[in-house]
C-alpha atoms as a PDB file:
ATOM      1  CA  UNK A   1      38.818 171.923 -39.459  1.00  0.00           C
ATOM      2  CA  UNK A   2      35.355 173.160 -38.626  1.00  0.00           C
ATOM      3  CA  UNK A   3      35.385 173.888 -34.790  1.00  0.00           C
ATOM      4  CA  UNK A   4      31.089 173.663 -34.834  1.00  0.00           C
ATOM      5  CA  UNK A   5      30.102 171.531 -37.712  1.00  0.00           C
ATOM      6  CA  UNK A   6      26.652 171.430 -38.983  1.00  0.00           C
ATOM      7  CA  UNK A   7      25.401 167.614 -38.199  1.00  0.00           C
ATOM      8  CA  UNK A   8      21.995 167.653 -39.860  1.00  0.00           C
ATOM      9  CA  UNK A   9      22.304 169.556 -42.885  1.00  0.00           C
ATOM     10  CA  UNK A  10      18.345 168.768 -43.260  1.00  0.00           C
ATOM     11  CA  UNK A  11      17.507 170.909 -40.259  1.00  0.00           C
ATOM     12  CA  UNK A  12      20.880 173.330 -40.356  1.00  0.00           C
ATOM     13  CA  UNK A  13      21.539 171.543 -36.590  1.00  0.00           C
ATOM     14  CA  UNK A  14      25.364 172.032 -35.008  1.00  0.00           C
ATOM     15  CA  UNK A  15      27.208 170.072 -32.802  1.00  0.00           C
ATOM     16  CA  UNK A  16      27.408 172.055 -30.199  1.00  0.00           C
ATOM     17  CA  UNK A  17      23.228 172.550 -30.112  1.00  0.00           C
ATOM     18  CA  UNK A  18      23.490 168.574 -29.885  1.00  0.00           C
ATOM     19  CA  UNK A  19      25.889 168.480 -27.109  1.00  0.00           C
ATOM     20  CA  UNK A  20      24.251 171.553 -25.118  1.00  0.00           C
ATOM     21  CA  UNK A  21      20.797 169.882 -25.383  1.00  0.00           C
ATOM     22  CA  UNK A  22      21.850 166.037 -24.207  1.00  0.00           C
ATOM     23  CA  UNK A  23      23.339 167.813 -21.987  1.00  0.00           C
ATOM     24  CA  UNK A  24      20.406 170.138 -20.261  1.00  0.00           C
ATOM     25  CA  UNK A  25      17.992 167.638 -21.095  1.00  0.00           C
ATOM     26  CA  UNK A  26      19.958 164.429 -20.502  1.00  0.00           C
ATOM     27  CA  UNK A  27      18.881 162.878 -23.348  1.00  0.00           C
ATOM     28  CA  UNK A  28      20.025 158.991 -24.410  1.00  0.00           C
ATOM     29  CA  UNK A  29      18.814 158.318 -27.649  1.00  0.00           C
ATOM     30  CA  UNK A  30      18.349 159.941 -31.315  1.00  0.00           C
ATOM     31  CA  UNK A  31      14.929 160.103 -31.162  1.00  0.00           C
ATOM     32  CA  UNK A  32      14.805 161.811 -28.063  1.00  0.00           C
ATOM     33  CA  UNK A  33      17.091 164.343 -29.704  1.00  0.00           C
ATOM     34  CA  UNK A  34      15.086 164.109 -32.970  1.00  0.00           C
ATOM     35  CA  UNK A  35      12.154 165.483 -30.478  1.00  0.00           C
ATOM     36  CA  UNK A  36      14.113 167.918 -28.988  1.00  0.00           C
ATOM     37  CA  UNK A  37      16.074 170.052 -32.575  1.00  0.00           C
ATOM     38  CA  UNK A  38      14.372 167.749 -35.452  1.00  0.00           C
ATOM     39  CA  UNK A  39      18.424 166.659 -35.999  1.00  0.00           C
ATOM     40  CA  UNK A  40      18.056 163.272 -37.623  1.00  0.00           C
ATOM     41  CA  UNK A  41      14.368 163.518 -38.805  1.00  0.00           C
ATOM     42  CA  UNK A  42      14.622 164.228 -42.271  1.00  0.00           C
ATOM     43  CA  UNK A  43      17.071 162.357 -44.530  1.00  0.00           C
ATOM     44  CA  UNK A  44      18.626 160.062 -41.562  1.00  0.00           C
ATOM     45  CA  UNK A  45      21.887 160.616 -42.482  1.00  0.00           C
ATOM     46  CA  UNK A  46      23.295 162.279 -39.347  1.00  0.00           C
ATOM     47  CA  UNK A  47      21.558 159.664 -37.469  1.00  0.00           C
ATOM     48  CA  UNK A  48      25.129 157.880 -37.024  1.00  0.00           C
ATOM     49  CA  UNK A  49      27.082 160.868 -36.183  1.00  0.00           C
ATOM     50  CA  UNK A  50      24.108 161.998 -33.248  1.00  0.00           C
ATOM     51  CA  UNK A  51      24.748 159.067 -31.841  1.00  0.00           C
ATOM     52  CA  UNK A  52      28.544 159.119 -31.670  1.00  0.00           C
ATOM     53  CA  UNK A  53      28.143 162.263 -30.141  1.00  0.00           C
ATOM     54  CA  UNK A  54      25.491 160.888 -27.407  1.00  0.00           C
ATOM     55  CA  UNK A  55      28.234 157.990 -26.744  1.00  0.00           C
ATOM     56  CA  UNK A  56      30.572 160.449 -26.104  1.00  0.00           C
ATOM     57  CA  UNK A  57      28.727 162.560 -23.753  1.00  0.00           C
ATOM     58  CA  UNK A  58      26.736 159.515 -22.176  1.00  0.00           C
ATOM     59  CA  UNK A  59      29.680 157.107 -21.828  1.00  0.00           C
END
C-alpha cells in the first residue's frame, strides 16, 4: 500500500500536500484547494477523493 499516494495524477498532487495545505490554510472546499495546488482542476477525477480527505480533516 502506497503510504503518500498521488491524488491528482493531472497535476502529480499527493496526499499529504492536500492534508498539509487544508491544514495551514484551513481550507473547506475543493475549489479552495483547486486554488491553492491546481489538485482537481484538470480532469475532475480526484475531485471525490479531495473531498474525502477534507471530511476527514474538517469533521
Amino acid at each position: 500500500m502506497v503510504e503518500n499516494p498521488v491524488i491528482c495524477d493531472c497535476n502529480d498532487v499527493c496526499k499529504s500536500d492536500i492534508v498539509d495545505k487544508i491544514k495551514d490554510k484551513n481550507l473547506k472546499t475543493i475549489n479552495e484547494v483547486g486554488k491553492e495546488l491546481d489538485a482537481g482542476t484538470g480532469c475532475g477525477g480526484c475531485q471525490f477523493d479531495i473531498q474525502d480527505i477534507l471530511n476527514e480533516i474538517n469533521n
